[in-house]
Structure formats: structure tokens, C-alpha cells
PDB file of N, CA and C in Angstrom:
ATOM      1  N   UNK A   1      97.144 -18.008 123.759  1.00  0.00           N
ATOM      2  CA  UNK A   1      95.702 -18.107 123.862  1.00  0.00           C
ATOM      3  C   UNK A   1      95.041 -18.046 122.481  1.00  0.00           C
ATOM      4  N   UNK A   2      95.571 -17.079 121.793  1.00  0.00           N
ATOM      5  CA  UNK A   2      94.961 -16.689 120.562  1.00  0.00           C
ATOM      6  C   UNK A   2      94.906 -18.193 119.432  1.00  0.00           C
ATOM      7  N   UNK A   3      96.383 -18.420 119.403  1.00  0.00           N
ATOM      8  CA  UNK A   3      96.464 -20.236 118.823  1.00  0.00           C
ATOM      9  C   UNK A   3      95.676 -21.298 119.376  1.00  0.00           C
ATOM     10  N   UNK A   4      95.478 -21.321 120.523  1.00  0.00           N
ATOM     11  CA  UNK A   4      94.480 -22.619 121.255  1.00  0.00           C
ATOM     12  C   UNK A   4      93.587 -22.249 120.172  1.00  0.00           C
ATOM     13  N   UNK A   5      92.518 -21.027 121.156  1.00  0.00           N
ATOM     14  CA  UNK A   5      91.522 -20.603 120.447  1.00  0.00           C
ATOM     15  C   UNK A   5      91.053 -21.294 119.438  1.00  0.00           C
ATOM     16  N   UNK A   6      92.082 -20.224 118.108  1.00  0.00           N
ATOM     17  CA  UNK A   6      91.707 -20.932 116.945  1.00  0.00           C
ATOM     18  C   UNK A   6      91.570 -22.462 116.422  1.00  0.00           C
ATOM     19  N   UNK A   7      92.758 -22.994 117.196  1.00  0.00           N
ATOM     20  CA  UNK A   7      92.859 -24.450 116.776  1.00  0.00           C
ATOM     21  C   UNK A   7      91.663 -25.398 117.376  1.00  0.00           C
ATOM     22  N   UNK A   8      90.640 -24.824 118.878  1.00  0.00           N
ATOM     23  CA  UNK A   8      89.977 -25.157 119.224  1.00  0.00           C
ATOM     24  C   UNK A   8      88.381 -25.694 118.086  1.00  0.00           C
ATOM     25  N   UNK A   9      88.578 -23.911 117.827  1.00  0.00           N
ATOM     26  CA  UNK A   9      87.343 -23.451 117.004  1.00  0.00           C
ATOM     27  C   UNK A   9      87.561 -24.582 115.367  1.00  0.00           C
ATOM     28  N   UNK A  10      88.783 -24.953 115.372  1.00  0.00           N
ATOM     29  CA  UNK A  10      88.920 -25.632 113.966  1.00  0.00           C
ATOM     30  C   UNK A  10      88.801 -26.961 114.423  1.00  0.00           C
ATOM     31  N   UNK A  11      88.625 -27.346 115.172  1.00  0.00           N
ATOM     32  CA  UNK A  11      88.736 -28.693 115.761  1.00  0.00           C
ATOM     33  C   UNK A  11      87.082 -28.889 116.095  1.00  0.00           C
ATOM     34  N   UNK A  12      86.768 -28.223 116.615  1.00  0.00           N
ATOM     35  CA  UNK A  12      85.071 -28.381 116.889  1.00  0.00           C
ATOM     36  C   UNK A  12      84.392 -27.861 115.366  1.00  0.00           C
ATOM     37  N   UNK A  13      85.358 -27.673 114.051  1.00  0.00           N
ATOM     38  CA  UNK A  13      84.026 -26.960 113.083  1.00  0.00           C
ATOM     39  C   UNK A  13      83.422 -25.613 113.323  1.00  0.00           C
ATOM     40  N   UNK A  14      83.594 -25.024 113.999  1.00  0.00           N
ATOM     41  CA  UNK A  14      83.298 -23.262 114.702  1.00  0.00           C
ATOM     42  C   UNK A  14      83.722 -22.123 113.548  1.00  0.00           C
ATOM     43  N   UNK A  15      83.793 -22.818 112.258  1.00  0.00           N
ATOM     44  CA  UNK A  15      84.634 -21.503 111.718  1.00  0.00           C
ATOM     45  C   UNK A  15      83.706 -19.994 111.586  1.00  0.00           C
ATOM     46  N   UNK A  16      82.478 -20.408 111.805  1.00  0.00           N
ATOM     47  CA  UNK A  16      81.648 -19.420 111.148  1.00  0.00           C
ATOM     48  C   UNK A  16      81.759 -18.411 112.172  1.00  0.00           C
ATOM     49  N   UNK A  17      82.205 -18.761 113.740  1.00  0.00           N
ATOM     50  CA  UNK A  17      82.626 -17.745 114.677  1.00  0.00           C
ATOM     51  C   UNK A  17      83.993 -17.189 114.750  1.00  0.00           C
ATOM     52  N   UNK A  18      84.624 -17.230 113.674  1.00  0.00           N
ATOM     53  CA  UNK A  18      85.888 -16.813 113.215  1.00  0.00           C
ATOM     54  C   UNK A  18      85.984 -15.510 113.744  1.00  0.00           C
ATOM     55  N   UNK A  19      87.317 -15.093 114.314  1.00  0.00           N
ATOM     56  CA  UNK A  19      87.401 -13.327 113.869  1.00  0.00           C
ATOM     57  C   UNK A  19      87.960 -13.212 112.714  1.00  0.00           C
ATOM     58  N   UNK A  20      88.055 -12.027 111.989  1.00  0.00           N
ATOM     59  CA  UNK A  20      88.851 -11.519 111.067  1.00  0.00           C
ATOM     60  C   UNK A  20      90.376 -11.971 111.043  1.00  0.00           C
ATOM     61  N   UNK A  21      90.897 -11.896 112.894  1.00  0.00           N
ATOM     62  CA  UNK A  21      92.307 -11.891 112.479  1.00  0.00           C
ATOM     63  C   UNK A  21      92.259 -13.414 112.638  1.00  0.00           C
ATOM     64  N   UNK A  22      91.475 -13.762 112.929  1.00  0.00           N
ATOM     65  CA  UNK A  22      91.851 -15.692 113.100  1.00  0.00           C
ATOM     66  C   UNK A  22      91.667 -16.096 111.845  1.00  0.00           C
ATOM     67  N   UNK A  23      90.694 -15.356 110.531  1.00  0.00           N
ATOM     68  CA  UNK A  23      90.309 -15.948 109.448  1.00  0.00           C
ATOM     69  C   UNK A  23      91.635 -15.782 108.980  1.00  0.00           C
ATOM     70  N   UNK A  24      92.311 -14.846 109.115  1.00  0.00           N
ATOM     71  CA  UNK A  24      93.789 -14.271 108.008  1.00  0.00           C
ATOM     72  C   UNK A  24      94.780 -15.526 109.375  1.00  0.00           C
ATOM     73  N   UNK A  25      94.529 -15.646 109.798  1.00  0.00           N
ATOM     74  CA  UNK A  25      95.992 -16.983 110.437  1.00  0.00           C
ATOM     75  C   UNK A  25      95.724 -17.945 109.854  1.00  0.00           C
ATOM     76  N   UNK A  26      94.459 -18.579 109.926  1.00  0.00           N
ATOM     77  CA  UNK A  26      94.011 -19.836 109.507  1.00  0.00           C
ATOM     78  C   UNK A  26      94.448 -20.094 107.606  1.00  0.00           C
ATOM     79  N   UNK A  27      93.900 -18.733 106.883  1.00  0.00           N
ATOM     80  CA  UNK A  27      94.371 -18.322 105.509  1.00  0.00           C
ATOM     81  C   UNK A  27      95.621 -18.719 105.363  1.00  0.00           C
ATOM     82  N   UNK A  28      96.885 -18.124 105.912  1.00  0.00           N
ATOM     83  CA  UNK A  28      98.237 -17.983 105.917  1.00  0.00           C
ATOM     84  C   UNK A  28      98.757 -19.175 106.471  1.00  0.00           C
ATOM     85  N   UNK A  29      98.395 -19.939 107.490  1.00  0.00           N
ATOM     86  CA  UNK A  29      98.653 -21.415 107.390  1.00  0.00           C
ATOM     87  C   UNK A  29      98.620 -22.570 106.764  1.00  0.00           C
ATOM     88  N   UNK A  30      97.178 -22.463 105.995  1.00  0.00           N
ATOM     89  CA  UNK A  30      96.698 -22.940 104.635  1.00  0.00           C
ATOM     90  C   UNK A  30      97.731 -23.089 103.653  1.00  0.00           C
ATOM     91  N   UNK A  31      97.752 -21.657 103.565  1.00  0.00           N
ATOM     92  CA  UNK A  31      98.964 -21.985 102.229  1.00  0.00           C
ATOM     93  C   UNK A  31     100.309 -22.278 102.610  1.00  0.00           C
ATOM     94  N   UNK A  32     101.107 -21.814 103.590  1.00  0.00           N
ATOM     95  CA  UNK A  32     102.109 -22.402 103.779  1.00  0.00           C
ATOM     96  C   UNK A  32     102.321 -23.815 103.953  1.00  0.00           C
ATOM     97  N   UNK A  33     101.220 -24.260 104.459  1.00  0.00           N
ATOM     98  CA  UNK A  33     100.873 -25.785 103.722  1.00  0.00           C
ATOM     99  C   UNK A  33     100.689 -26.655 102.472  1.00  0.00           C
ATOM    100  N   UNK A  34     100.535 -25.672 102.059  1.00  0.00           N
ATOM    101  CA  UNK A  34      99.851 -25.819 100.469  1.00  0.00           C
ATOM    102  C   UNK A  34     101.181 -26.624  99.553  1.00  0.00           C
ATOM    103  N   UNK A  35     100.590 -27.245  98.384  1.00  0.00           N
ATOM    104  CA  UNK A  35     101.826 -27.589  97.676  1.00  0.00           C
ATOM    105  C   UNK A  35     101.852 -26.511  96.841  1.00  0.00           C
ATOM    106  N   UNK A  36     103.503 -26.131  96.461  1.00  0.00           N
ATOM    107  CA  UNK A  36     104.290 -25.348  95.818  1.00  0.00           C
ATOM    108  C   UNK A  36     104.881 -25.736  94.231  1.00  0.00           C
ATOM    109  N   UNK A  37     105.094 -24.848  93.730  1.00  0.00           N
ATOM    110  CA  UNK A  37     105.233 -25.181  92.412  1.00  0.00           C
ATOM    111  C   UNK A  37     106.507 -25.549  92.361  1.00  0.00           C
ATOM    112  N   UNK A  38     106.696 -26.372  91.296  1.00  0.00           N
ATOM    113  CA  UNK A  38     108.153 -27.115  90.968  1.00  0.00           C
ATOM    114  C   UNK A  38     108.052 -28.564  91.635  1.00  0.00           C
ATOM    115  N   UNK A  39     107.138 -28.674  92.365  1.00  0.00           N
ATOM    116  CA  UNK A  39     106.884 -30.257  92.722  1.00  0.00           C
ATOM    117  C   UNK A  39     106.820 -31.425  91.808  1.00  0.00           C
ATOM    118  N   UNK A  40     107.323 -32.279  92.509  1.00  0.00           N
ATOM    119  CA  UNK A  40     106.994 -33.289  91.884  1.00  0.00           C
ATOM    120  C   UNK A  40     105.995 -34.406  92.634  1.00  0.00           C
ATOM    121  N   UNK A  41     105.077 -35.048  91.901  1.00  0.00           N
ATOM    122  CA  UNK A  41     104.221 -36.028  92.659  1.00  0.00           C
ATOM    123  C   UNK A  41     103.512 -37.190  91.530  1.00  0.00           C
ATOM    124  N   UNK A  42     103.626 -38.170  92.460  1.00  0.00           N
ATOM    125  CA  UNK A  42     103.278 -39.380  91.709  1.00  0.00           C
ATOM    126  C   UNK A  42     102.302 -39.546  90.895  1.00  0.00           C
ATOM    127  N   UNK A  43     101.359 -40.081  89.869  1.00  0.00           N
ATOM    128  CA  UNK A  43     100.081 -40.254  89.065  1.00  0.00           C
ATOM    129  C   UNK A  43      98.751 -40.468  90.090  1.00  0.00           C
ATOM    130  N   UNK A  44      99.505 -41.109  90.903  1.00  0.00           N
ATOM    131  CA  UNK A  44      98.260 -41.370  92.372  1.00  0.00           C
ATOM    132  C   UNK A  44      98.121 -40.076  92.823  1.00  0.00           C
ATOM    133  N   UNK A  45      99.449 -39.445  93.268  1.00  0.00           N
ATOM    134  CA  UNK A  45      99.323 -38.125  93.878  1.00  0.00           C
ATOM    135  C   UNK A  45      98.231 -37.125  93.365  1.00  0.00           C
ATOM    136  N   UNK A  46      98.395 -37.293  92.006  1.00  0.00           N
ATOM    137  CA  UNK A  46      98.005 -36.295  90.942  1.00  0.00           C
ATOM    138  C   UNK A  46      96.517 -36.273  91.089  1.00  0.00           C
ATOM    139  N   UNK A  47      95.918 -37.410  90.857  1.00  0.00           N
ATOM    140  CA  UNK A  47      94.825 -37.931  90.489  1.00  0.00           C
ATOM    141  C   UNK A  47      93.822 -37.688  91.975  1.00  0.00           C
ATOM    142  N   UNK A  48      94.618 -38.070  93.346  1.00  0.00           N
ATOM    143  CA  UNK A  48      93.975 -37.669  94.726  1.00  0.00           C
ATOM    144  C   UNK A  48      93.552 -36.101  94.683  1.00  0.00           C
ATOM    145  N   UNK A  49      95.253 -35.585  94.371  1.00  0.00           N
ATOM    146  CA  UNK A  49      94.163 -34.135  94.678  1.00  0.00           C
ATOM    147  C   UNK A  49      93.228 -33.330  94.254  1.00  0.00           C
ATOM    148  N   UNK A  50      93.229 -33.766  92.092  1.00  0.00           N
ATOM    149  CA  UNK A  50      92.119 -33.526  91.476  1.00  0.00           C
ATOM    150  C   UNK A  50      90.926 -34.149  91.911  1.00  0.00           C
ATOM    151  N   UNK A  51      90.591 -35.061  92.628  1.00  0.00           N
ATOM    152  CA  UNK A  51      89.561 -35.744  93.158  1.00  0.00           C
ATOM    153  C   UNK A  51      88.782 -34.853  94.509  1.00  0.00           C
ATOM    154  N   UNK A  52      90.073 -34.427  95.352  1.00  0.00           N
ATOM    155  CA  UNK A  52      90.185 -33.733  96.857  1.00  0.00           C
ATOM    156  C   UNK A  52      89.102 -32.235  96.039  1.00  0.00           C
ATOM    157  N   UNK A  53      89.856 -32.086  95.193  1.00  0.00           N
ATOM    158  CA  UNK A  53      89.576 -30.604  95.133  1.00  0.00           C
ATOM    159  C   UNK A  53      87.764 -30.181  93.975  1.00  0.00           C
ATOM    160  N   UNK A  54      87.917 -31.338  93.267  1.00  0.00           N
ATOM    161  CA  UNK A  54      86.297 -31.333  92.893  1.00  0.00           C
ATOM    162  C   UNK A  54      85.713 -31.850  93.598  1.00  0.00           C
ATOM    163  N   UNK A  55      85.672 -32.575  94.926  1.00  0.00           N
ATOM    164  CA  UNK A  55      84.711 -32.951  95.472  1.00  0.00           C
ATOM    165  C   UNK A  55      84.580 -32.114  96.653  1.00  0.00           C
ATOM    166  N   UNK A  56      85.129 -31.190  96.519  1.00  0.00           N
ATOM    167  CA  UNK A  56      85.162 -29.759  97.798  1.00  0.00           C
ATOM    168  C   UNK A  56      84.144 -28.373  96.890  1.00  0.00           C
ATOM    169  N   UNK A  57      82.809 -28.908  96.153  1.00  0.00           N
ATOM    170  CA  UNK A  57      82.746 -28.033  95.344  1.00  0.00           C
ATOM    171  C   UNK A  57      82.310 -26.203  95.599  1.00  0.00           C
ATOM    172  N   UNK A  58      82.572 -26.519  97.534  1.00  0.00           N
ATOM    173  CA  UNK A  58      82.215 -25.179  98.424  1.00  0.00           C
ATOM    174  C   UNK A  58      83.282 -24.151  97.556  1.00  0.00           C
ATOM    175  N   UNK A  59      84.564 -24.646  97.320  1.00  0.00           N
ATOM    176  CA  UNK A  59      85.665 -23.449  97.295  1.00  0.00           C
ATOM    177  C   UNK A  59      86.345 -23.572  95.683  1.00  0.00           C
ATOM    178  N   UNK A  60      86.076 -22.453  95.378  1.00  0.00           N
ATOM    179  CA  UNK A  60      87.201 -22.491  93.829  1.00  0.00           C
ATOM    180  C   UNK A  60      88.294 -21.380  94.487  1.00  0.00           C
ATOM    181  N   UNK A  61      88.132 -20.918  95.214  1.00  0.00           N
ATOM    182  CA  UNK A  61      89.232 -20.451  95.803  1.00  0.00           C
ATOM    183  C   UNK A  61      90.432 -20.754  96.907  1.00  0.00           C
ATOM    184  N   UNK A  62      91.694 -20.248  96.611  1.00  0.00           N
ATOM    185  CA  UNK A  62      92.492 -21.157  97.348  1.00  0.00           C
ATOM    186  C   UNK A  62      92.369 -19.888  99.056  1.00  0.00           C
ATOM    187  N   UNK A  63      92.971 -20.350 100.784  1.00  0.00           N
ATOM    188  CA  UNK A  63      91.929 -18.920 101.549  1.00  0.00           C
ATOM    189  C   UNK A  63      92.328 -18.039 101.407  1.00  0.00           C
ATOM    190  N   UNK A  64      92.868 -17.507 100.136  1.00  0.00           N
ATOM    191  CA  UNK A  64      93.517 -15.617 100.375  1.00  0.00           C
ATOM    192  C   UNK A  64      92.875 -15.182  99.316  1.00  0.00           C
ATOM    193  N   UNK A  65      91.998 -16.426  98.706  1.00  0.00           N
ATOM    194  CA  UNK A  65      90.834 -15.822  97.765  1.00  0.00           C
ATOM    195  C   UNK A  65      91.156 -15.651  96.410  1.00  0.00           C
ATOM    196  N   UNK A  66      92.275 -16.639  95.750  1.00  0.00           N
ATOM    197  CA  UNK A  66      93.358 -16.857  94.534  1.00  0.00           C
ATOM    198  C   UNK A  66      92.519 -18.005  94.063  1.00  0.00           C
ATOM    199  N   UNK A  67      92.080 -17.814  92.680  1.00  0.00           N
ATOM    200  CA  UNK A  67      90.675 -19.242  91.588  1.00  0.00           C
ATOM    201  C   UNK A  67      91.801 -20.087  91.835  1.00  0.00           C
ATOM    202  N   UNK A  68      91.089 -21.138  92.073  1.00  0.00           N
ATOM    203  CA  UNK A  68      92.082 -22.558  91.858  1.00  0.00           C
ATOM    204  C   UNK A  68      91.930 -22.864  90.067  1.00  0.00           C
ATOM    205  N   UNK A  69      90.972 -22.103  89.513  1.00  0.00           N
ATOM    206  CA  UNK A  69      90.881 -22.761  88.101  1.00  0.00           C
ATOM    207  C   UNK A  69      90.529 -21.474  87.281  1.00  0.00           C
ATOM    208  N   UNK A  70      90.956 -21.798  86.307  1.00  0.00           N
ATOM    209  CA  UNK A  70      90.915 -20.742  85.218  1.00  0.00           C
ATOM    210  C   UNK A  70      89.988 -21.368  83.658  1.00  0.00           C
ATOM    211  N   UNK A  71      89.146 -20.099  83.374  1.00  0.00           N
ATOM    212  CA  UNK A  71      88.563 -20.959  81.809  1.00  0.00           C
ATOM    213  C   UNK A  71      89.413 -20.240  80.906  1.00  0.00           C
ATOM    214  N   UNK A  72      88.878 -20.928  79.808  1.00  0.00           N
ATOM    215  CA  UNK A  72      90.153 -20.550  78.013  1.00  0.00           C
ATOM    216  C   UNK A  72      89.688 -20.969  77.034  1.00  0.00           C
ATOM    217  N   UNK A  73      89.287 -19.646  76.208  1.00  0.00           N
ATOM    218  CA  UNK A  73      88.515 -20.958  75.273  1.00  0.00           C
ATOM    219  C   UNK A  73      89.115 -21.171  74.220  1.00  0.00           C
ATOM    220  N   UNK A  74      88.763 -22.062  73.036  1.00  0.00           N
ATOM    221  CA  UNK A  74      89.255 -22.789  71.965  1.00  0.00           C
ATOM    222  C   UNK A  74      90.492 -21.778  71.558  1.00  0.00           C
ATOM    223  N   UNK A  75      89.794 -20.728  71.183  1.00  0.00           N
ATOM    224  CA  UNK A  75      90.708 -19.864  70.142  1.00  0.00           C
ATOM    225  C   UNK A  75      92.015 -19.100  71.416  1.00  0.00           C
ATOM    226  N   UNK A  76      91.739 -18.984  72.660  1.00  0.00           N
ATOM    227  CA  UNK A  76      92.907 -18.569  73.355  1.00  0.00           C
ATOM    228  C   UNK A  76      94.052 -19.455  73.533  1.00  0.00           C
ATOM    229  N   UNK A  77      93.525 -20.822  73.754  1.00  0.00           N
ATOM    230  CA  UNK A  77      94.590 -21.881  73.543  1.00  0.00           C
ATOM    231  C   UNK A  77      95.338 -22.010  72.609  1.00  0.00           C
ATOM    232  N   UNK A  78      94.354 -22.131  71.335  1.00  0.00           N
ATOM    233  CA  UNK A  78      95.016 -21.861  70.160  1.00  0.00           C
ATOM    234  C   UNK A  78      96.226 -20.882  70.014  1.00  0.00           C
ATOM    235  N   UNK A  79      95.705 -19.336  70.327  1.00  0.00           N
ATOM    236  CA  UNK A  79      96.814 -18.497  70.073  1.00  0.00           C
ATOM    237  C   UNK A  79      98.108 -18.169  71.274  1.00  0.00           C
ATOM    238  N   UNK A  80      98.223 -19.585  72.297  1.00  0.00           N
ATOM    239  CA  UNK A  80      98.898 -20.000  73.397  1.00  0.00           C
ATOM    240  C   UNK A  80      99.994 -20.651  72.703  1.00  0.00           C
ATOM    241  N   UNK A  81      99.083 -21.840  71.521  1.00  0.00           N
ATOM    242  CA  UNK A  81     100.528 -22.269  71.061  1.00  0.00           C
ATOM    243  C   UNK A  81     100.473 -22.187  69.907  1.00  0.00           C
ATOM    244  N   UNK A  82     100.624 -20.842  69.329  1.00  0.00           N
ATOM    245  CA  UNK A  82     100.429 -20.430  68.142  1.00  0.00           C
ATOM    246  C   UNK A  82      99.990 -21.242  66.454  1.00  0.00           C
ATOM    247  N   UNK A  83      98.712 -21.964  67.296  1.00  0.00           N
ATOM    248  CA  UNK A  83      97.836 -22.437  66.107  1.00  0.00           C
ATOM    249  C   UNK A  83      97.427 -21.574  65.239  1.00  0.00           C
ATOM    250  N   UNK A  84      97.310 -20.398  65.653  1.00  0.00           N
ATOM    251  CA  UNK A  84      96.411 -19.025  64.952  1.00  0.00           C
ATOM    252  C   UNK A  84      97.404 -17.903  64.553  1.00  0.00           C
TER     253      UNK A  84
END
């Protein structure tokens, strides 16, 4: 019941009537979906999901609430690859 449910509520757009424990299933499905590091993917690939993911500009977070992006500035890069 609990799976219909949710899959109902995601299917009609309902998220905002989420429970708690449906928000943490829906979260944990997400990412097990998610792509994983060590992948490999094509220039198309590449280029779709940077596209997917700035034009979603609701979420910088991935759902367990992890920045999809990080800032850095000049001089941290720098001392990344020891310009400095």
C-alpha cells in the first residue's frame, strides 16, 4: 500500500502531501538511481545532463540534501594544483 501510495502521489505531482517517511523512500530511490562515480558517458551524455540539471534551477541539492555544486575561488584552485 505504502509503494502504490507513493508512486500514486508521484504520478499525479502530489509531492507537497508527502509524509516524512515517503519523502526519505522517494530520497533513497533517487539516488540509487542516480549516476555513480567511475562512469563513463558519451560528450552528448555529458552535455544532456549539464543542461538537465541547470535548467532544474528549483534544486542545487541532490534528495538527501548533498550541493550538486561547489564554489572555489582563483587562489584555491591555484593552491589545488600547486600554482601558489
Amino acid at each position: 500500500d505504502f509503494i502504490s501510495e507513493t508512486l500514486e502521489m508521484i504520478i499525479e505531482n502530489k509531492s507537497a502531501a508527502f509524509t516524512r517517511k515517503q519523502e526519505k523512500a522517494v530520497a533513497t530511490l533517487a539516488c540509487k538511481a542516480a549516476i555513480k562515480g567511475n562512469n563513463r558517458f558519451s560528450d552528448f551524455e555529458l552535455k544532456k545532463l549539464v543542461e538537465d540539471v541547470l535548467e532544474n534551477q528549483d534544486s542545487n541539492t541532490c534528495p538527501h540534501g548533498r550541493p550538486l555544486f561547489a564554489k572555489f575561488d582563483k587562489k584555491t584552485i591555484d593552491k589545488q594544483f600547486r600554482r601558489i
